[in-house]
N, C-alpha and C. Protein backbone atom coordinates (compact mmCIF):
# COMPACT_ATOMS: atom_id res chain seq x y z
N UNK A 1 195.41 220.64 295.00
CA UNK A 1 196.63 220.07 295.56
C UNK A 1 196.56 220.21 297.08
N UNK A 2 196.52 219.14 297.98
CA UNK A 2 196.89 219.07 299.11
C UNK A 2 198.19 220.02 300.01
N UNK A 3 197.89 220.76 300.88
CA UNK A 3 199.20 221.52 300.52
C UNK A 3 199.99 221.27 302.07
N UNK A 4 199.19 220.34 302.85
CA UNK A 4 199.73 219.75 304.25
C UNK A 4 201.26 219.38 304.22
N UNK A 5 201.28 218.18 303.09
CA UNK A 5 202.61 217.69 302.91
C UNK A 5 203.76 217.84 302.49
N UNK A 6 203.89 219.25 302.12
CA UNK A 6 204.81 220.29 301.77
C UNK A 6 205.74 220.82 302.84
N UNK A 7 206.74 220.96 302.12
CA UNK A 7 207.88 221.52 303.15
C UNK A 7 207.47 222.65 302.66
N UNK A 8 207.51 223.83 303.66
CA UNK A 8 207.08 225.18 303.91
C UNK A 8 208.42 225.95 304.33
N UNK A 9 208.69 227.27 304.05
CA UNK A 9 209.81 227.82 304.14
C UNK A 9 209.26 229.77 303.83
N UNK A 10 209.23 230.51 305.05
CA UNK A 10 208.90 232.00 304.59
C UNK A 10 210.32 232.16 304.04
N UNK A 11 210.13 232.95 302.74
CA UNK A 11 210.93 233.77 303.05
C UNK A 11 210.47 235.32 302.50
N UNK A 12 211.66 236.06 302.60
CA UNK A 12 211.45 237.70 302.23
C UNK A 12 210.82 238.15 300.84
N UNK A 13 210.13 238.64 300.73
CA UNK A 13 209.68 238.96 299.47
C UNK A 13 210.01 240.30 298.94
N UNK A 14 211.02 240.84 298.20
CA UNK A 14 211.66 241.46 297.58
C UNK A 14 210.76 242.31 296.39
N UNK A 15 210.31 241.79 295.79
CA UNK A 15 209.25 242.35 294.96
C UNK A 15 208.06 243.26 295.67
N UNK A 16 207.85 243.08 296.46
CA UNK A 16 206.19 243.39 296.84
C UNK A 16 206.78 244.75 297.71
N UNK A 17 205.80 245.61 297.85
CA UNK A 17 205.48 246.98 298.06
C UNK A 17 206.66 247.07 299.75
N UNK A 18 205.82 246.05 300.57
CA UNK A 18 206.35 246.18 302.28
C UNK A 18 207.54 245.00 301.98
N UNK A 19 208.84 245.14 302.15
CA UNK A 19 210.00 244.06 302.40
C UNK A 19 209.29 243.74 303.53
N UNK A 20 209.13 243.84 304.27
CA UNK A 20 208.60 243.11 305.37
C UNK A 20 207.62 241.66 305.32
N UNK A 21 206.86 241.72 304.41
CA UNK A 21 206.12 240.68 304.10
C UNK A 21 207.01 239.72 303.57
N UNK A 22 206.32 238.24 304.38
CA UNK A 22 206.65 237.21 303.80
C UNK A 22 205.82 236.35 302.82
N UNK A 23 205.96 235.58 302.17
CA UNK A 23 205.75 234.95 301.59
C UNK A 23 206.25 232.98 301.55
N UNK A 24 204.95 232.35 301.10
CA UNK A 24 205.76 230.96 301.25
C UNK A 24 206.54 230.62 300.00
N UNK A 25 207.82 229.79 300.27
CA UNK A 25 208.30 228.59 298.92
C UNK A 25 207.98 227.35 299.11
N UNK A 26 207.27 227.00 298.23
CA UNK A 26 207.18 225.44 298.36
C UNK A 26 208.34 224.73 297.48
N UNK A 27 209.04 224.55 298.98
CA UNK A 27 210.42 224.36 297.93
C UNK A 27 210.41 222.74 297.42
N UNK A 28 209.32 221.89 297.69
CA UNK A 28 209.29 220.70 297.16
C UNK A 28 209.07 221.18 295.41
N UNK A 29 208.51 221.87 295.13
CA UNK A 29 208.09 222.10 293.49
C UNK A 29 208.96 222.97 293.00
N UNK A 30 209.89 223.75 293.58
CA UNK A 30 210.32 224.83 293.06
C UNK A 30 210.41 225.99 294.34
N UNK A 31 211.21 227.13 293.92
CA UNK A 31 211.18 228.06 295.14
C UNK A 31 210.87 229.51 294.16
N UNK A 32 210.12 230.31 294.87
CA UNK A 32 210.19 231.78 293.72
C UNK A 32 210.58 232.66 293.58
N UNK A 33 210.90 233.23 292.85
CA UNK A 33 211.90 234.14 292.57
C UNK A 33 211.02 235.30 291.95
N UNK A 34 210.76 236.75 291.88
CA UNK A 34 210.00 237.57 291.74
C UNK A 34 208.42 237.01 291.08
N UNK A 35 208.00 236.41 292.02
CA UNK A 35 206.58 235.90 291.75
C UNK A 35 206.57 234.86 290.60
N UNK A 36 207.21 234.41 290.72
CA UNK A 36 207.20 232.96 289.24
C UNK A 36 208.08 232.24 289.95
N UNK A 37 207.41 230.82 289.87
CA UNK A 37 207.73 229.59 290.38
C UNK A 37 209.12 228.83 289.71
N UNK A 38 209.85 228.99 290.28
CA UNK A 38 211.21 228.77 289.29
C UNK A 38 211.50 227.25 289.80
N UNK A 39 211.25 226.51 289.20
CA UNK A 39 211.52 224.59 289.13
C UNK A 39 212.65 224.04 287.98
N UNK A 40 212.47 222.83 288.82
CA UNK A 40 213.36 222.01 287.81
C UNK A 40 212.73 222.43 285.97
N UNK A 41 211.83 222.26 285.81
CA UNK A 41 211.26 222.05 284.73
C UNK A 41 211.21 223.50 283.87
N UNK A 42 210.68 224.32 284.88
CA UNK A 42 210.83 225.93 284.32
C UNK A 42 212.32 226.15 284.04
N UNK A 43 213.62 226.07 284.51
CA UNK A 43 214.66 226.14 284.41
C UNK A 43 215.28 225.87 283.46
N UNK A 44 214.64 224.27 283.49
CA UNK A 44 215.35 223.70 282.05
C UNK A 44 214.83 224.24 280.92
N UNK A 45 213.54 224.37 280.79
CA UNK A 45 212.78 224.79 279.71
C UNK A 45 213.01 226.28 279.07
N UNK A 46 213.64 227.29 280.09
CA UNK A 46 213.67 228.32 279.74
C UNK A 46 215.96 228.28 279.55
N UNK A 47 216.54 226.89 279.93
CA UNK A 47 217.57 227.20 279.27
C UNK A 47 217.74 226.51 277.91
N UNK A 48 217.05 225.82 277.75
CA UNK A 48 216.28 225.16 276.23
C UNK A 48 216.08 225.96 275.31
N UNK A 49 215.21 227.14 275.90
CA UNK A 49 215.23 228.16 274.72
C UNK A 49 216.36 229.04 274.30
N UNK A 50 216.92 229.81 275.70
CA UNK A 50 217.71 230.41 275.69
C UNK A 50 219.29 229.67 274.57
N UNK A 51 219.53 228.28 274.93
CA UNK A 51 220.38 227.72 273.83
C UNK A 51 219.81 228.04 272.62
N UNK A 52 218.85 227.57 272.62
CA UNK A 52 217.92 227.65 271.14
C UNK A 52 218.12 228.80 270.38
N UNK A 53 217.53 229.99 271.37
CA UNK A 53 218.28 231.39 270.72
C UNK A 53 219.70 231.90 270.50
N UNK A 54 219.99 231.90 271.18
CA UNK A 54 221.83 231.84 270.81
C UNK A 54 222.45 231.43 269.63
N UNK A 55 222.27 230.14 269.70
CA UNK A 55 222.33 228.74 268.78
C UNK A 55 221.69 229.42 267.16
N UNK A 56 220.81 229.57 267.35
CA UNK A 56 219.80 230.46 266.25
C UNK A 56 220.16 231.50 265.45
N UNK A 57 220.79 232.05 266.64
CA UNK A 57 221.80 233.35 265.96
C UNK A 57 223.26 233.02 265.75
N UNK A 58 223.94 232.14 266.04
CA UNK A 58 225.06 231.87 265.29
C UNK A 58 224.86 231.04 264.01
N UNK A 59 223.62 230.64 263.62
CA UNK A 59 224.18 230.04 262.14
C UNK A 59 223.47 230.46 261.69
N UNK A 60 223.03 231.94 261.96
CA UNK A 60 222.27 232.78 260.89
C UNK A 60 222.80 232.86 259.44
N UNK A 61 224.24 233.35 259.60
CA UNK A 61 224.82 233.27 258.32
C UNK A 61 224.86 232.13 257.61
N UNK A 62 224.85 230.86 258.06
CA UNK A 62 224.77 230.12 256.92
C UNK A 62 223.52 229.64 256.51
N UNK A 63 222.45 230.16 256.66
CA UNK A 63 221.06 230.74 255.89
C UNK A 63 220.35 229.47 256.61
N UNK A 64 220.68 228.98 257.48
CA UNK A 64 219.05 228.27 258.13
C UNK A 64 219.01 228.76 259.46
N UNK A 65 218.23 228.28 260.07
CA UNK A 65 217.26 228.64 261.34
C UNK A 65 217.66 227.93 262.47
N UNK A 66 217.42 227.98 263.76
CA UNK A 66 217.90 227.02 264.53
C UNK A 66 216.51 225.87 264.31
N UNK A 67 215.71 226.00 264.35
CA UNK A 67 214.52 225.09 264.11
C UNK A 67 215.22 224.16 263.02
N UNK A 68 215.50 224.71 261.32
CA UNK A 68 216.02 223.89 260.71
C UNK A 68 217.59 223.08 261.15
N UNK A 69 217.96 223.99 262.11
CA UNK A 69 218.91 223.31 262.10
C UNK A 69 218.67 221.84 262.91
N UNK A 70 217.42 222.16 263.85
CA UNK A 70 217.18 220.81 264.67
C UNK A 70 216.55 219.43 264.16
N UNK A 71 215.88 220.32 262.79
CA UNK A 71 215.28 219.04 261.66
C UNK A 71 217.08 218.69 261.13
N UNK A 72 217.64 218.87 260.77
CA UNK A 72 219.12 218.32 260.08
C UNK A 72 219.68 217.36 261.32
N UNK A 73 219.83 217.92 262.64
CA UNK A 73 220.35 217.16 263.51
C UNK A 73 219.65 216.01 263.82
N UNK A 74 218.37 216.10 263.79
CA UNK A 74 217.86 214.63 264.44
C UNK A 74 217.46 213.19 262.66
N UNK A 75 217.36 214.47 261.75
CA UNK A 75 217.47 213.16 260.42
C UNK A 75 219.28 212.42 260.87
N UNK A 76 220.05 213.68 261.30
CA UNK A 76 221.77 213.09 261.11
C UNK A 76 221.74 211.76 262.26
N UNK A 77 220.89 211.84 263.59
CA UNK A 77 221.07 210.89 264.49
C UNK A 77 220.25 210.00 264.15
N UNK A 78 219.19 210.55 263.42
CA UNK A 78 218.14 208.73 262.82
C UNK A 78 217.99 208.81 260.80
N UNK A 79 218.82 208.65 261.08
CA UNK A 79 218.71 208.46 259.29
C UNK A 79 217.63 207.44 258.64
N UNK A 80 216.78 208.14 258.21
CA UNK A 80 216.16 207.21 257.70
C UNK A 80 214.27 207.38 258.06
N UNK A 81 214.74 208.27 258.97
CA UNK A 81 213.63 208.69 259.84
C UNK A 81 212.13 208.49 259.12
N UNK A 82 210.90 208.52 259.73
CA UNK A 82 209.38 209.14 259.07
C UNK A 82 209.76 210.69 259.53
N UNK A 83 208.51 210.86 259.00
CA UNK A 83 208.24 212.71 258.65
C UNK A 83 207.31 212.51 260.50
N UNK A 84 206.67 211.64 260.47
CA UNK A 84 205.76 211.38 261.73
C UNK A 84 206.51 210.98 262.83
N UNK A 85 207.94 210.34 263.09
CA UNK A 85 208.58 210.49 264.03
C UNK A 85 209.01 211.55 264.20
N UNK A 86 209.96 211.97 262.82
CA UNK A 86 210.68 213.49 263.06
C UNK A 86 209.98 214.34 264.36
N UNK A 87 208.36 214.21 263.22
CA UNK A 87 207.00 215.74 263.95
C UNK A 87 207.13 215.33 265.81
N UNK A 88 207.39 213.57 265.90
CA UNK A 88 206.78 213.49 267.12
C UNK A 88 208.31 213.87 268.22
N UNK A 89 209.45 213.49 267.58
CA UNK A 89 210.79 213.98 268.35
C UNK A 89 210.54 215.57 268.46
N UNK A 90 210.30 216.48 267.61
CA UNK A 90 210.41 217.85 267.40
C UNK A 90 209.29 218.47 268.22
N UNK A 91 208.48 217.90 268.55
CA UNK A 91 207.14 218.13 269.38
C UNK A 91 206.15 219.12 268.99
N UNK A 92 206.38 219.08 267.20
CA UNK A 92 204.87 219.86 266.43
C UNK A 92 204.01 219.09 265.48
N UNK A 93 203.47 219.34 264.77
CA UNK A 93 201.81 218.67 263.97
C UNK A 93 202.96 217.93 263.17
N UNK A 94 202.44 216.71 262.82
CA UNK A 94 203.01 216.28 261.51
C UNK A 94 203.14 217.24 260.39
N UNK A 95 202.20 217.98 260.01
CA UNK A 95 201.91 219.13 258.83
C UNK A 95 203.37 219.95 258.90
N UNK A 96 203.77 220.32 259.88
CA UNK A 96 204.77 221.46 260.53
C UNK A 96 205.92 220.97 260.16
N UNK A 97 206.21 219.69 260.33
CA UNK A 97 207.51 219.00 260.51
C UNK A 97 207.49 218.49 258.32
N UNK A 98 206.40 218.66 258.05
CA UNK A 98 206.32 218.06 256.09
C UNK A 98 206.70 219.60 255.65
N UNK A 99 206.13 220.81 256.34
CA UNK A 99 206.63 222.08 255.59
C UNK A 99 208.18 222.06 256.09
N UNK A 100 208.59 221.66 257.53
CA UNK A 100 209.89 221.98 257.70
C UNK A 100 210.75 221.26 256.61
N UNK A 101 210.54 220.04 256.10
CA UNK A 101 211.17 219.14 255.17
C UNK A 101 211.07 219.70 253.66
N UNK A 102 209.85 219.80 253.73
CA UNK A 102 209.86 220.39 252.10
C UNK A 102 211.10 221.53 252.31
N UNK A 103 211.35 222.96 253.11
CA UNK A 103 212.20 223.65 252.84
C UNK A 103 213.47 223.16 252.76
N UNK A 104 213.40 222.46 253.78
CA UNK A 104 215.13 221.79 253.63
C UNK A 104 215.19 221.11 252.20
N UNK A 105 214.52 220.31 251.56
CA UNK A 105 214.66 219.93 250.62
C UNK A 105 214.63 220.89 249.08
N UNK A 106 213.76 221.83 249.41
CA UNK A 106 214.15 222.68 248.37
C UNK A 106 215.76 223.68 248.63
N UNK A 107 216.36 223.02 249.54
CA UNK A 107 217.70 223.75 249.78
C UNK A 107 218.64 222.72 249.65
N UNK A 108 218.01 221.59 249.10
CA UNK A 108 218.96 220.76 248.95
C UNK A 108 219.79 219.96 249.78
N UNK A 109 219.37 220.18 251.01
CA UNK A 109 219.60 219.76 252.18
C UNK A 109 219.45 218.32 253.03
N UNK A 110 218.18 218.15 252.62
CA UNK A 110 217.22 217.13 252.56
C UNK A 110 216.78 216.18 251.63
N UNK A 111 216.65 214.88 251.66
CA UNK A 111 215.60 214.17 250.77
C UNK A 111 214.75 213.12 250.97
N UNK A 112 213.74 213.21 250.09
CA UNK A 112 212.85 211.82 251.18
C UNK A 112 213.12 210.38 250.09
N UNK A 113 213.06 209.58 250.58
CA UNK A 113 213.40 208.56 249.24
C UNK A 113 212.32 207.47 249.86
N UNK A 114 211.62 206.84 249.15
CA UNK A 114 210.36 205.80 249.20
C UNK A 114 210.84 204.70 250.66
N UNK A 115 209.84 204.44 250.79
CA UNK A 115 210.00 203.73 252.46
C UNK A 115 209.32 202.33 251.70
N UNK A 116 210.71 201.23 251.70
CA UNK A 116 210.04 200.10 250.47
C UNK A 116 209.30 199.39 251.76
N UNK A 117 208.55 199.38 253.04
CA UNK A 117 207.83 198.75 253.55
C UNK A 117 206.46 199.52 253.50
N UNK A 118 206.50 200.52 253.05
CA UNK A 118 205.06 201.08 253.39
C UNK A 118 204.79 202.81 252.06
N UNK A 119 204.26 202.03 250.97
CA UNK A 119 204.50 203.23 250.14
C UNK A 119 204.02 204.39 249.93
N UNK A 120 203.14 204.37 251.11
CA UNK A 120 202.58 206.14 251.60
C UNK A 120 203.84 206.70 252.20
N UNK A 121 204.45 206.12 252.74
CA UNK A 121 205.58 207.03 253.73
C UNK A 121 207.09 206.86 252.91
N UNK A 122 207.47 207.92 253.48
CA UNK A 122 209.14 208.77 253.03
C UNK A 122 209.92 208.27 254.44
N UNK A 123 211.40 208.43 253.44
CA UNK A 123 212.47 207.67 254.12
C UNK A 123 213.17 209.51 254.64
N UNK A 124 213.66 210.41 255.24
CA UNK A 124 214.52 211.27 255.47
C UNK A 124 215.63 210.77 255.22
N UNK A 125 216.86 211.59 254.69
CA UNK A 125 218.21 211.41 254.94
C UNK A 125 218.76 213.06 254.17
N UNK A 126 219.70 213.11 254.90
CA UNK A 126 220.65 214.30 254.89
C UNK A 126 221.41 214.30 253.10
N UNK A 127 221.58 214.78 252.42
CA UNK A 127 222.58 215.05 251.45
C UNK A 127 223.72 215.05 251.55
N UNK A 128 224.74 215.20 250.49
CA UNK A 128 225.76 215.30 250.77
C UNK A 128 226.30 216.91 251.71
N UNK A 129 225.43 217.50 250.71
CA UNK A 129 224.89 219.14 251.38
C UNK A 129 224.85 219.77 252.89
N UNK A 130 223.76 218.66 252.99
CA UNK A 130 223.19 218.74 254.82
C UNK A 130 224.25 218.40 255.32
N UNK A 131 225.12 217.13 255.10
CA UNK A 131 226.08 216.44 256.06
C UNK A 131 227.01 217.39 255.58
N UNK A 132 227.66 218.74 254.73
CA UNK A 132 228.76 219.29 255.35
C UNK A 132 228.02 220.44 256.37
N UNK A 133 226.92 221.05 255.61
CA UNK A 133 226.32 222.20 256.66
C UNK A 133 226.07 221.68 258.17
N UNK A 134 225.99 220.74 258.20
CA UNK A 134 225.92 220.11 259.72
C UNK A 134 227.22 220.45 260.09
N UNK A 135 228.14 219.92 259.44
CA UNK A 135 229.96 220.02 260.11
C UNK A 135 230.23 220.98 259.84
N UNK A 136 230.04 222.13 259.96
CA UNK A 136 229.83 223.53 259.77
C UNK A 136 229.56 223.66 261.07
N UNK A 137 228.25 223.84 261.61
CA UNK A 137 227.27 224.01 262.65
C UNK A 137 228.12 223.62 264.10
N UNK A 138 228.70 222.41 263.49
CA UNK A 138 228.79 221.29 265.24
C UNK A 138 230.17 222.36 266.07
N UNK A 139 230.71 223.07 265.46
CA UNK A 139 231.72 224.00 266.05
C UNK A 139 230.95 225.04 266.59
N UNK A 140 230.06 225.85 265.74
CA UNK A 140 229.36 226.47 266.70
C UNK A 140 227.88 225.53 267.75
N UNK A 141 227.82 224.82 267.49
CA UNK A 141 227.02 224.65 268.78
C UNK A 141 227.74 224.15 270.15
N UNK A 142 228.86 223.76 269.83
CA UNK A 142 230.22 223.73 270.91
C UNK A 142 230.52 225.03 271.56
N UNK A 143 230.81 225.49 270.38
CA UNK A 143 231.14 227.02 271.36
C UNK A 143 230.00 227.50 272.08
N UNK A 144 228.26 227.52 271.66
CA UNK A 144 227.32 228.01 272.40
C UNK A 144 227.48 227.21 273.83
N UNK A 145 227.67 225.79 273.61
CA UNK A 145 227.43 224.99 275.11
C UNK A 145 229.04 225.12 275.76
N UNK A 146 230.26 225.43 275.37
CA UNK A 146 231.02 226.04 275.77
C UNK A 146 231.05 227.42 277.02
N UNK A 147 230.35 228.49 276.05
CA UNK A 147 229.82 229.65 276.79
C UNK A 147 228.24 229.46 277.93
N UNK A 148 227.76 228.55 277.59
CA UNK A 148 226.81 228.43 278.84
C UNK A 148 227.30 227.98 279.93
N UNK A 149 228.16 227.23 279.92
CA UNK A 149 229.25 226.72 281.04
C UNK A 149 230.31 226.93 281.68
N UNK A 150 230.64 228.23 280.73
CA UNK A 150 232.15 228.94 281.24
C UNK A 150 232.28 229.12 282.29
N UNK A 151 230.93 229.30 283.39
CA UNK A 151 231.75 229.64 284.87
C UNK A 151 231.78 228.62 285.66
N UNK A 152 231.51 227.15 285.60
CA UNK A 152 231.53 226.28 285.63
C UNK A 152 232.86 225.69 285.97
N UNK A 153 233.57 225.25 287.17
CA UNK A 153 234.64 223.95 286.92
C UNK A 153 234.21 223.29 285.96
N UNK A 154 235.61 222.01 285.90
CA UNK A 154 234.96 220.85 285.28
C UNK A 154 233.94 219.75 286.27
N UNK A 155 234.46 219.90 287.57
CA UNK A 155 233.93 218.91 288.47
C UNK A 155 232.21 219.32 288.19
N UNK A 156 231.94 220.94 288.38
CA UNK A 156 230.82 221.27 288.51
C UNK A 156 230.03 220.74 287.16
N UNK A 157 230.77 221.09 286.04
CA UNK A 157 230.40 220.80 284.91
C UNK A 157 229.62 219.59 285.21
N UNK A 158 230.49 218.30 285.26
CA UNK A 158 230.37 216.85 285.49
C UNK A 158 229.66 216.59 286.17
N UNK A 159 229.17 217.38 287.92
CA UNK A 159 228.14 217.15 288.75
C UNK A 159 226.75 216.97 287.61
N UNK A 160 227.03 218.75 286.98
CA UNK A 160 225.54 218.93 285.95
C UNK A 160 224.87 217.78 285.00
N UNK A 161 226.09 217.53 284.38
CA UNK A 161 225.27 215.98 283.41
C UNK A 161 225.35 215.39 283.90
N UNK A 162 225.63 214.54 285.28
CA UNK A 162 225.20 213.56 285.81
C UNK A 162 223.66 213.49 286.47
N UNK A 163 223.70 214.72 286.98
CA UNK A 163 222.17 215.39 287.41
C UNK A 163 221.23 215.23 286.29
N UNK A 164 221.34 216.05 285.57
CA UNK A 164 220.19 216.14 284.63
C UNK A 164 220.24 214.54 283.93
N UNK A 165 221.13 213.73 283.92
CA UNK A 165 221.16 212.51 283.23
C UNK A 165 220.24 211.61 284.00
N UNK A 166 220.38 211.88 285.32
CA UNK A 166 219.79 211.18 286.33
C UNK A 166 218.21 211.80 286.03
N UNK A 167 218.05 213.20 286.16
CA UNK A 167 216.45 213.65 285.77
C UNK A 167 215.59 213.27 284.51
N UNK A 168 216.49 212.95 283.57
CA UNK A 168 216.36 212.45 282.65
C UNK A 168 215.65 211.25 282.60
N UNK A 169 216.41 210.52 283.20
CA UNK A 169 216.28 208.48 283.68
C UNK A 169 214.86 208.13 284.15
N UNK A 170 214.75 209.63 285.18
CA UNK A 170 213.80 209.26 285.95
C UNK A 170 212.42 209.55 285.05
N UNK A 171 212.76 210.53 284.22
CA UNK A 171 211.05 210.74 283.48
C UNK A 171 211.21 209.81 282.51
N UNK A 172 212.44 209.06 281.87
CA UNK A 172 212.03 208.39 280.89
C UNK A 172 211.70 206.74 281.38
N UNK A 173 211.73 206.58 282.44
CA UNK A 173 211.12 205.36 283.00
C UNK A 173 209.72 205.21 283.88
N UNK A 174 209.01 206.90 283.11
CA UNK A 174 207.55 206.86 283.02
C UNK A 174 206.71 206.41 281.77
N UNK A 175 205.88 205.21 281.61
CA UNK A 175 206.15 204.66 280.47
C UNK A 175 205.34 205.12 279.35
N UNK A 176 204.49 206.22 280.23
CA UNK A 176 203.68 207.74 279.26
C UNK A 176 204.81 208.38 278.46
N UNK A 177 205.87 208.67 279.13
CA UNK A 177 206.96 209.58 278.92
C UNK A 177 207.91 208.95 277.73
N UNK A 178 207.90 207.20 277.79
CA UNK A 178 208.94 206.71 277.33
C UNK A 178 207.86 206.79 275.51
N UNK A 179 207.11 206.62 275.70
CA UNK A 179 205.66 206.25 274.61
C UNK A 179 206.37 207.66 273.62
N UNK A 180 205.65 208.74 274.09
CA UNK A 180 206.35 210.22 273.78
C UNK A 180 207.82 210.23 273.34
N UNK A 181 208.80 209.92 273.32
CA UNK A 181 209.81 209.71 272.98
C UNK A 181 210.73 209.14 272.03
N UNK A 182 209.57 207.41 272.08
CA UNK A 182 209.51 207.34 270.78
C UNK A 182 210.35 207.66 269.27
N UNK A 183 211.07 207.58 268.33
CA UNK A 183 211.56 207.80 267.33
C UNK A 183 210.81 207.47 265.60
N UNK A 184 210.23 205.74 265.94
CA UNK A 184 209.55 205.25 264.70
C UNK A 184 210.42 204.47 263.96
């Protein structure tokens, strides 16, 4: 990486042995924060999980996973789904996303029903089952994105999804990015 064309910025380095030493941020990519490059992308990715876990642990009790719970949510927004879109929305092996289905389906949760254009492939759709355990769920995943935002105005709130909607826009009108995205 060329590193001429960078906006350059010392600042104090807090971590390291002498406060005195500086250190650079390349604040075009990110700026750092105890030696890890903290970016748009690291940020999001690590509040991705962090929902994820939370999220994970509130519908422990009603006996699935947050993983399963994300196979239920995206059959509920594409009904009808392949097992090979599901894998490619969920971003694991096809194999991963046929064991995630088989469990849901042995919970009754799930079912695949014949895909009358192509009779190797399965249709997804939710049960009657899945669709109340979902309406179960959608209160707590409110309250999780509730509590990530609590210190938040609303204005600030509203700045946030307009931002990330906008970051959004911009990677999905990379047409690598849009390919990846994909549904089926």
């Amino acid at each position: 990486m060329r590193k001429r064309h960078l906006r350059r910025r010392a600042i104090a380095c807090p971590w390291r042995d002498n406060a005195s030493k500086l250190c650079i941020a390349e604040y075009n990519y990110g700026y750092y924060r105890h030696g890890v490059s903290v970016s748009v992308a690291f940020l999001s990715s690590d509040i991705g999980r962090l929902f994820r876990k939370r999220f994970g642990a509130s519908v422990q009790h009603l006996g699935v996973t947050g993983p399963q719970w994300r196979v239920l949510a995206a059959i509920k927004r594409d009904p009808g789904t392949t097992q090979g879109a599901l894998a490619s929305w969920l971003e694991v092996e096809p194999i991963t996303a046929g064991r995630m289905v088989d469990r849901l389906e042995k919970m009754e949760l799930v079912e695949r029903r014949d895909d009358p254009a192509d009779r190797r492939s399965w249709r997804l759709h939710l049960t009657a089952k899945g669709e109340h355990l979902l309406s179960l769920m959608a209160p707590l995943a409110q309250q999780a994105i509730d509590d990530a935002v609590s210190g938040l105005t609303q204005a600030e709130h509203a700045k946030l999804l307009e931002l990330l909607e906008r970051v959004r826009a911009n990677l999905l009108a990379n047409p690598e990015c849009e390919a990846l995205t994909s549904h089926g």
